[in-house]
C-alpha atoms as a PDB file:
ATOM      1  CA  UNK A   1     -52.148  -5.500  23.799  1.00  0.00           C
ATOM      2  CA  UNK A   2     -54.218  -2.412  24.020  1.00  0.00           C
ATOM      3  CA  UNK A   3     -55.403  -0.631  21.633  1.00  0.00           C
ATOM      4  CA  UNK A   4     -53.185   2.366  21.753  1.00  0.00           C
ATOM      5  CA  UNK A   5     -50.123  -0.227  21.454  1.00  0.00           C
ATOM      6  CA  UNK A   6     -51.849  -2.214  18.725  1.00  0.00           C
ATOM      7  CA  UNK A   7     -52.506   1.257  16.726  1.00  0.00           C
ATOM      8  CA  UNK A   8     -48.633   2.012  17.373  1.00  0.00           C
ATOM      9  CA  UNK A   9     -47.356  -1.938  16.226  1.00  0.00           C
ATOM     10  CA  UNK A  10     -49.740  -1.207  13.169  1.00  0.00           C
ATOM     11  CA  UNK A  11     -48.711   1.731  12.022  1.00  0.00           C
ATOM     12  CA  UNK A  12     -45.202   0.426  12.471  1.00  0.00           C
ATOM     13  CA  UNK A  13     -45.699  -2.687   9.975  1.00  0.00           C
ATOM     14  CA  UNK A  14     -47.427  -0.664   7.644  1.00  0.00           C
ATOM     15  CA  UNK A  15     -44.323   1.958   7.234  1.00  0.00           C
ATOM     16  CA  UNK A  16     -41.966  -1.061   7.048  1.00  0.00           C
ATOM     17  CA  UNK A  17     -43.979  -2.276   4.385  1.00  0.00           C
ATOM     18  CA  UNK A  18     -43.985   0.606   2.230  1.00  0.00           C
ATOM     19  CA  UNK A  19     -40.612   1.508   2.986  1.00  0.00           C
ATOM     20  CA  UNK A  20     -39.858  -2.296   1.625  1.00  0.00           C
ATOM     21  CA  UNK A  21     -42.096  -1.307  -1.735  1.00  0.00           C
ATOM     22  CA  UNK A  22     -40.705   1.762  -2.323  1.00  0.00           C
ATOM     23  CA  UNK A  23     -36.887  -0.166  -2.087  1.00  0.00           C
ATOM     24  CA  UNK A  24     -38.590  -3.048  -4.947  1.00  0.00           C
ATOM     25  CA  UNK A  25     -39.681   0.027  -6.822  1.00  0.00           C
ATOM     26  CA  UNK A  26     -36.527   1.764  -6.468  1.00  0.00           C
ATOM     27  CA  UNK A  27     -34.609  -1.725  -7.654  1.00  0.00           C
ATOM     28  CA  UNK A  28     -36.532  -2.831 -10.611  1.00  0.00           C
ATOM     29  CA  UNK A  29     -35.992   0.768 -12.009  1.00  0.00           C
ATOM     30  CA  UNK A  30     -32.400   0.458 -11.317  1.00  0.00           C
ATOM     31  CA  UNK A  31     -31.900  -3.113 -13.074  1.00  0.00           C
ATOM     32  CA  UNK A  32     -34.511  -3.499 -15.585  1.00  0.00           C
ATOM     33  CA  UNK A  33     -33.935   0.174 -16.857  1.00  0.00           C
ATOM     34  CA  UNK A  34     -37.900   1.158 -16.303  1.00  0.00           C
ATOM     35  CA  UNK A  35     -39.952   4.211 -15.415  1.00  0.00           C
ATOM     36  CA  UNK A  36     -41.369   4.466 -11.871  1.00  0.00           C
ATOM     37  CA  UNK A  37     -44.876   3.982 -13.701  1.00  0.00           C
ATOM     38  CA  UNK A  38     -43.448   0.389 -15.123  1.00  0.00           C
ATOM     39  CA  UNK A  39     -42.109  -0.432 -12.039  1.00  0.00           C
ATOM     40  CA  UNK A  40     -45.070  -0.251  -9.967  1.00  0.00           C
ATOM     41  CA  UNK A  41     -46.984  -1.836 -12.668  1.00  0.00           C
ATOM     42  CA  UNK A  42     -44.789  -4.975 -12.456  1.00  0.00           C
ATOM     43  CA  UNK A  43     -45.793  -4.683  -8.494  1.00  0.00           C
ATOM     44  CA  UNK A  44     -49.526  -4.064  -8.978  1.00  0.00           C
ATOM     45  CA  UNK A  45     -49.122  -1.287  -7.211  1.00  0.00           C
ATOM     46  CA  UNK A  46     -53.017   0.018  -6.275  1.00  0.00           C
ATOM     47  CA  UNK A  47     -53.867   3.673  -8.300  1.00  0.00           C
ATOM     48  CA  UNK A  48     -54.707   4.883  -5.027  1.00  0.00           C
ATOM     49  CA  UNK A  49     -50.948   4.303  -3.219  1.00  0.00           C
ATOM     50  CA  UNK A  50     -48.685   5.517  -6.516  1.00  0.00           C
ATOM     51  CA  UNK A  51     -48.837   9.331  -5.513  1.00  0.00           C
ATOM     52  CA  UNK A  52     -47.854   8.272  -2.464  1.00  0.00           C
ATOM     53  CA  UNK A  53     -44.939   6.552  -3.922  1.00  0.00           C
ATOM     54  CA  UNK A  54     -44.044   9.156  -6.275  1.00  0.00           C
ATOM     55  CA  UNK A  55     -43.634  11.577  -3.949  1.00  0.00           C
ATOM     56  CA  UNK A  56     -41.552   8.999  -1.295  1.00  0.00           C
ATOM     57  CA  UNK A  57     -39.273   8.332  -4.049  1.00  0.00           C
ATOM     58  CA  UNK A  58     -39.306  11.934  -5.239  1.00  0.00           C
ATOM     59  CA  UNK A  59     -37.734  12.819  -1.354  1.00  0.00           C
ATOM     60  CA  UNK A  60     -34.861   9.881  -2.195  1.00  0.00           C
ATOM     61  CA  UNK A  61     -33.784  10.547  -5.765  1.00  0.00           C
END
């Protein structure tokens, strides 16, 4: 695989991943009644990635 196709396959997993975080996020506030902050505290969700998932969420609700 070159590297252009690796970058591509990469970035690829990586959206799936968060897309698949942001859906755990969106279900644990949903059925344990919890703020978004709760939520991705029960995830470990890193400081640096909850803006992100703020404003993804933000775009849904």
């Amino acid at each position: 695989m070159d590297n252009f196709s690796k970058q591509i396959y990469e970035t690829g997993i990586n959206d799936g991943k968060a897309k698949g975080k942001a859906e755990s996020i969106k279900n644990l506030m949903s059925t344990m009644n919890v703020s978004i902050d709760q939520a991705m505290d029960i995830l470990k969700t890193l400081p640096e990635e909850r803006q992100y998932f703020k404003d993804l969420l933000a775009k849904e609700l």
